[in-house]
N, C-alpha and C. Protein backbone atom coordinates (compact mmCIF):
# COMPACT_ATOMS: atom_id res chain seq x y z
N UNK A 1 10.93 14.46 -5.06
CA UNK A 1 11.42 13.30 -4.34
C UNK A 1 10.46 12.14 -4.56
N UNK A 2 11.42 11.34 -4.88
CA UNK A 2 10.29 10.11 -4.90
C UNK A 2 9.91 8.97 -3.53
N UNK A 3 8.49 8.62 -3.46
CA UNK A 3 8.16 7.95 -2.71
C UNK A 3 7.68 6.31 -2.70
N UNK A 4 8.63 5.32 -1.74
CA UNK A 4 8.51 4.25 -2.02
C UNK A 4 7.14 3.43 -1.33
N UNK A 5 6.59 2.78 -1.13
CA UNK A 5 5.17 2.35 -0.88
C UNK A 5 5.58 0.89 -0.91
N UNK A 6 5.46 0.04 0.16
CA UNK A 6 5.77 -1.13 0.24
C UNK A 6 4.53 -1.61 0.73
N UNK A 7 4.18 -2.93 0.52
CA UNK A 7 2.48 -3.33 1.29
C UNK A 7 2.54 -4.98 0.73
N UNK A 8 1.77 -5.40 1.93
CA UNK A 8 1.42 -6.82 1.37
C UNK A 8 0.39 -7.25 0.20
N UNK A 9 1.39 -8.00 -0.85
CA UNK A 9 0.38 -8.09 -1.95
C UNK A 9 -0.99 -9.14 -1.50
N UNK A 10 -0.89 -9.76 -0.54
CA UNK A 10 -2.52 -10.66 -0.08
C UNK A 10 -3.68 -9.43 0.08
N UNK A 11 -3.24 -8.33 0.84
CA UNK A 11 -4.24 -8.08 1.39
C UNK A 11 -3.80 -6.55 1.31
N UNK A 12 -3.19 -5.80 0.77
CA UNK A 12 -2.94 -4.33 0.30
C UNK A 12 -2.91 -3.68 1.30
N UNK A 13 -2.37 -4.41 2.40
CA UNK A 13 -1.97 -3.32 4.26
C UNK A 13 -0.66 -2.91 3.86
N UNK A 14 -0.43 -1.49 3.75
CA UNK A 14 0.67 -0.80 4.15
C UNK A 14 1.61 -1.02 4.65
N UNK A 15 3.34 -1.32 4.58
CA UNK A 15 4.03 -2.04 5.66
C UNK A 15 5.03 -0.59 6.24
N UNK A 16 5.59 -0.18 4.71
CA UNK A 16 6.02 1.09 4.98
C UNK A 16 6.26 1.72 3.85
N UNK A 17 6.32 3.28 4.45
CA UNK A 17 6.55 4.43 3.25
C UNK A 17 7.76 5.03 3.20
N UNK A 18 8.69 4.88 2.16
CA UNK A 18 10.11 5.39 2.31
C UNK A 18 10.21 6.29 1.35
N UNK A 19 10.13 8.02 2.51
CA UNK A 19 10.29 9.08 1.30
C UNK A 19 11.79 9.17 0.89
N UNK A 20 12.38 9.39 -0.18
CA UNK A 20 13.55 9.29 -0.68
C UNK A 20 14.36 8.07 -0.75
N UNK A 21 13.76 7.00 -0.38
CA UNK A 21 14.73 5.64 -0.69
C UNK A 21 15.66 5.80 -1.62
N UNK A 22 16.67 5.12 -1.66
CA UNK A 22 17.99 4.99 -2.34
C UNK A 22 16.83 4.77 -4.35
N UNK A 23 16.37 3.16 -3.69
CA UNK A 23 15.58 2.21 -4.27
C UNK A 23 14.66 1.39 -3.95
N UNK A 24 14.31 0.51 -5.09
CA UNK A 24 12.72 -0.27 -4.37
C UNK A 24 13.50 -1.51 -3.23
N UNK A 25 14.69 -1.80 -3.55
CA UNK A 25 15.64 -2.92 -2.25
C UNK A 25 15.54 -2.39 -1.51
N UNK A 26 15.91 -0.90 -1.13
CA UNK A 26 15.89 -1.20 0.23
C UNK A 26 14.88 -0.70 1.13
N UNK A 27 14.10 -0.19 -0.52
CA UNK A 27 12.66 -0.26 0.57
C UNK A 27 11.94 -0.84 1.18
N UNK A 28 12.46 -1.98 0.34
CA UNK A 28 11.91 -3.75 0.84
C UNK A 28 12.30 -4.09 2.09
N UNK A 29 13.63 -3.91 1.64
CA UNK A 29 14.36 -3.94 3.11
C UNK A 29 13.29 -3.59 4.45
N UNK A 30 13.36 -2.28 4.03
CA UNK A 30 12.72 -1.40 5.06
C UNK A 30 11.49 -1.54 5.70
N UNK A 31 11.06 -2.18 4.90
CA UNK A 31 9.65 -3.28 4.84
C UNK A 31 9.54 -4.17 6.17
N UNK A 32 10.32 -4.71 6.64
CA UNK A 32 10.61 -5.38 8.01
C UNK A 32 11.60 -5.07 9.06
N UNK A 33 11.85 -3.82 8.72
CA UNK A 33 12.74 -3.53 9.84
C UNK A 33 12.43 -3.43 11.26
N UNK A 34 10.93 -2.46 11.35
CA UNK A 34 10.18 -2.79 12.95
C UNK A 34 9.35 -3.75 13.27
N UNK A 35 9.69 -4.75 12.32
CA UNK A 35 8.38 -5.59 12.17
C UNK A 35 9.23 -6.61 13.44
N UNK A 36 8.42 -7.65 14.40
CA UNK A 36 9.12 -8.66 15.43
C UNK A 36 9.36 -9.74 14.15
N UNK A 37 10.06 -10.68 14.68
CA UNK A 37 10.41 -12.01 13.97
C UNK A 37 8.87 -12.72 13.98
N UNK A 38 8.23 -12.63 14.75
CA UNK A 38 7.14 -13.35 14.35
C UNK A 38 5.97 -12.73 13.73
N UNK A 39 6.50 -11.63 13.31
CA UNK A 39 5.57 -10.43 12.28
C UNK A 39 6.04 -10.39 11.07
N UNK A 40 7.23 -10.92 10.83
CA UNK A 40 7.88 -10.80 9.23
C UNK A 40 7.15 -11.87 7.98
N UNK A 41 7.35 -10.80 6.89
CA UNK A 41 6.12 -11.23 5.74
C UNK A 41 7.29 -11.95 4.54
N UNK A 42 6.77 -12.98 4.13
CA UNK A 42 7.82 -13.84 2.96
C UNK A 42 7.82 -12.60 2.05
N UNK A 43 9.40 -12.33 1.59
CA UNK A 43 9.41 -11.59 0.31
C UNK A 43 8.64 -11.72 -0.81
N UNK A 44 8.06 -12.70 -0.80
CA UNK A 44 7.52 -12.90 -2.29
C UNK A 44 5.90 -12.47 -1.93
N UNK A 45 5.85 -12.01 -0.83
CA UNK A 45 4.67 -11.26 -0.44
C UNK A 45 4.54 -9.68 -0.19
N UNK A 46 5.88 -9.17 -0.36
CA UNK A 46 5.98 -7.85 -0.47
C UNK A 46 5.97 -6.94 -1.67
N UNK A 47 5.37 -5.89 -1.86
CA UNK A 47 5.08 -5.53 -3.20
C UNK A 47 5.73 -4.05 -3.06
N UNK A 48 6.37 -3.74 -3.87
CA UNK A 48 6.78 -2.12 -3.64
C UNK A 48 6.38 -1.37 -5.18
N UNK A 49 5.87 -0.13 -4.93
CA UNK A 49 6.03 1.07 -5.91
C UNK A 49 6.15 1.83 -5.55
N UNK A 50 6.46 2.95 -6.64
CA UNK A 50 6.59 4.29 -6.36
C UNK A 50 5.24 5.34 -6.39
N UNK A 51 5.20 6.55 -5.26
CA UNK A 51 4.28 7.69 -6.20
C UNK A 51 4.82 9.01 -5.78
N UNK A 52 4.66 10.19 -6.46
CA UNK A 52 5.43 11.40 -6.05
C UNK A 52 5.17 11.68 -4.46
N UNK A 53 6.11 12.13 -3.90
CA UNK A 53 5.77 12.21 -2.61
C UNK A 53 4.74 13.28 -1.91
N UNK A 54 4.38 14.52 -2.92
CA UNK A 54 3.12 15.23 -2.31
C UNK A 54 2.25 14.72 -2.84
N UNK A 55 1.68 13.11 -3.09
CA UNK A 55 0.50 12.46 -3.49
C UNK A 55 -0.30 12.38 -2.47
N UNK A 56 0.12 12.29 -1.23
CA UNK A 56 -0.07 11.71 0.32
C UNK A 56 -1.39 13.18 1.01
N UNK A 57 -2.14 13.21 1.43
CA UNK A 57 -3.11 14.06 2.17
C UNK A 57 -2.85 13.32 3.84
N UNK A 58 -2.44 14.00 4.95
CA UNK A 58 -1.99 13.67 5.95
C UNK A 58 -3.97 13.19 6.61
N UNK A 59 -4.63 14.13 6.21
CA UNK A 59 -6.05 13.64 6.97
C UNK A 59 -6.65 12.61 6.49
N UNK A 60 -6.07 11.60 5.29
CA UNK A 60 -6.57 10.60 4.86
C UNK A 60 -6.36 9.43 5.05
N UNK A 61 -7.18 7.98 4.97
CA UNK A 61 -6.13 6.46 5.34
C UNK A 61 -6.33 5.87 4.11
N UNK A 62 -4.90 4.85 3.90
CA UNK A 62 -4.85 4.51 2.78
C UNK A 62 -5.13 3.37 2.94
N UNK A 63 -5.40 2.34 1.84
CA UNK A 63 -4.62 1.04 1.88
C UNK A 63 -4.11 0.69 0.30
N UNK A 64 -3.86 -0.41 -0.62
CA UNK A 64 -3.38 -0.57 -1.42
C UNK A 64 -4.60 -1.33 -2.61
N UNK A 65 -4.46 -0.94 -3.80
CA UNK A 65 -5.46 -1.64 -4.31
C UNK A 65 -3.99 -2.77 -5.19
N UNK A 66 -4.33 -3.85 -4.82
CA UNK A 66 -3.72 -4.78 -5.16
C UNK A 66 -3.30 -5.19 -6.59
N UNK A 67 -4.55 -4.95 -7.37
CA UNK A 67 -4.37 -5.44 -9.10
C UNK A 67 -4.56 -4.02 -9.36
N UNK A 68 -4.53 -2.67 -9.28
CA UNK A 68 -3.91 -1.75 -9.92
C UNK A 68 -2.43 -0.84 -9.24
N UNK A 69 -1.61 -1.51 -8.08
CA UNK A 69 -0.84 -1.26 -7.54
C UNK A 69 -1.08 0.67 -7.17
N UNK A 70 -2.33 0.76 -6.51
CA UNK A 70 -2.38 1.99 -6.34
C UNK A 70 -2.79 2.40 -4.99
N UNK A 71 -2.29 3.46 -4.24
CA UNK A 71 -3.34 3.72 -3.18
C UNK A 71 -4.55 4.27 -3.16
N UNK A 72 -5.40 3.77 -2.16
CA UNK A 72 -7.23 3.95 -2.62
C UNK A 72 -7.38 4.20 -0.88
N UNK A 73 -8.30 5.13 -1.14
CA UNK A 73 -9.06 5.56 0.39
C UNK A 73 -9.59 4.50 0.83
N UNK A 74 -9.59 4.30 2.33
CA UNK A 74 -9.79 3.31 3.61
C UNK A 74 -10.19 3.60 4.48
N UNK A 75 -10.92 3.02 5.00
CA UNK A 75 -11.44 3.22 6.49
C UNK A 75 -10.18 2.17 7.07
N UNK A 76 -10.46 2.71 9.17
CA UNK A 76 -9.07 2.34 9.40
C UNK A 76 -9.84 0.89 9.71
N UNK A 77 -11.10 0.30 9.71
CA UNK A 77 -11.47 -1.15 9.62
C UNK A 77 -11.16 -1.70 8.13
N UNK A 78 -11.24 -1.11 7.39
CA UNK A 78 -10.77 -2.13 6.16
C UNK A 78 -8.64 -2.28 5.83
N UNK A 79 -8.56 -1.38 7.13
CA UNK A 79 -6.62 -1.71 7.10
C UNK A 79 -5.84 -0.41 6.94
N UNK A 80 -6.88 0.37 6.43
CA UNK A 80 -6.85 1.96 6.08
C UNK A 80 -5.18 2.54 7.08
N UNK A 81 -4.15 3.21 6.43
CA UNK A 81 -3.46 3.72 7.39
C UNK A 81 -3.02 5.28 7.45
N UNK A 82 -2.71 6.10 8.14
CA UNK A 82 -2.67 7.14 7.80
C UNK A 82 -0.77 7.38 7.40
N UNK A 83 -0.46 8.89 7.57
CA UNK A 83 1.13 8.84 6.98
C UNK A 83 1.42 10.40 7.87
N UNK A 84 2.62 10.42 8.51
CA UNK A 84 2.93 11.77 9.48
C UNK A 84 3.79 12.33 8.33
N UNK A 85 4.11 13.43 8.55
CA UNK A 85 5.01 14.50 7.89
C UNK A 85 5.79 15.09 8.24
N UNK A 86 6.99 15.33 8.26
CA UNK A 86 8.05 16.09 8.60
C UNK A 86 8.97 15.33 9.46
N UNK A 87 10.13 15.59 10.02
CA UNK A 87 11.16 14.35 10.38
C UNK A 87 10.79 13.97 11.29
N UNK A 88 9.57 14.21 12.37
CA UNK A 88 9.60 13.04 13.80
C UNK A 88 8.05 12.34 13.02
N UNK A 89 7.70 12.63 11.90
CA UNK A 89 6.46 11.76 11.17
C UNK A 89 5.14 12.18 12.32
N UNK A 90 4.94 13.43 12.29
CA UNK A 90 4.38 13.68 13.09
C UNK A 90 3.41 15.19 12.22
């Protein structure tokens, strides 16, 4: 299954992770769905890729490395986020 990885390209914070997305739209989509109206990020600031979905270690935080579109270990002060497992993401 593939896994979609959406994050702000300024600053490589995590927005959301969509295991099995259709595609990268509507992962984008998906990208602001819990976000409030005064939390929503300009599209042209959203960045999506893919990585296989057992890439993920549940005891680890991520954030995004920006110019190699990859995830890189984080502390949760540098934006670092973690990822739950199984259907309540838990």
């Amino acid at each position: 299954m593939t896994t979609y990885v959406t994050y702000d390209t300024r600053s490589g914070q995590i927005l959301s992770v969509h295991h099995g997305a259709i595609d990268a739209t509507e992962a984008r989509a998906g990208a602001q769905h819990h976000r409030p109206d005064d939390a929503k990020i300009n599209d042209e600031h959203i960045g999506v890729f893919t990585i296989p979905s057992d890439a993920l270690d549940k005891e680890d935080l991520y954030k995004v490395d920006v110019d190699r579109k990859v995830l890189v270990a984080a502390t949760a002060e540098e934006g670092g986020v973690g990822f739950g497992f199984g259907e309540a993401g838990g």
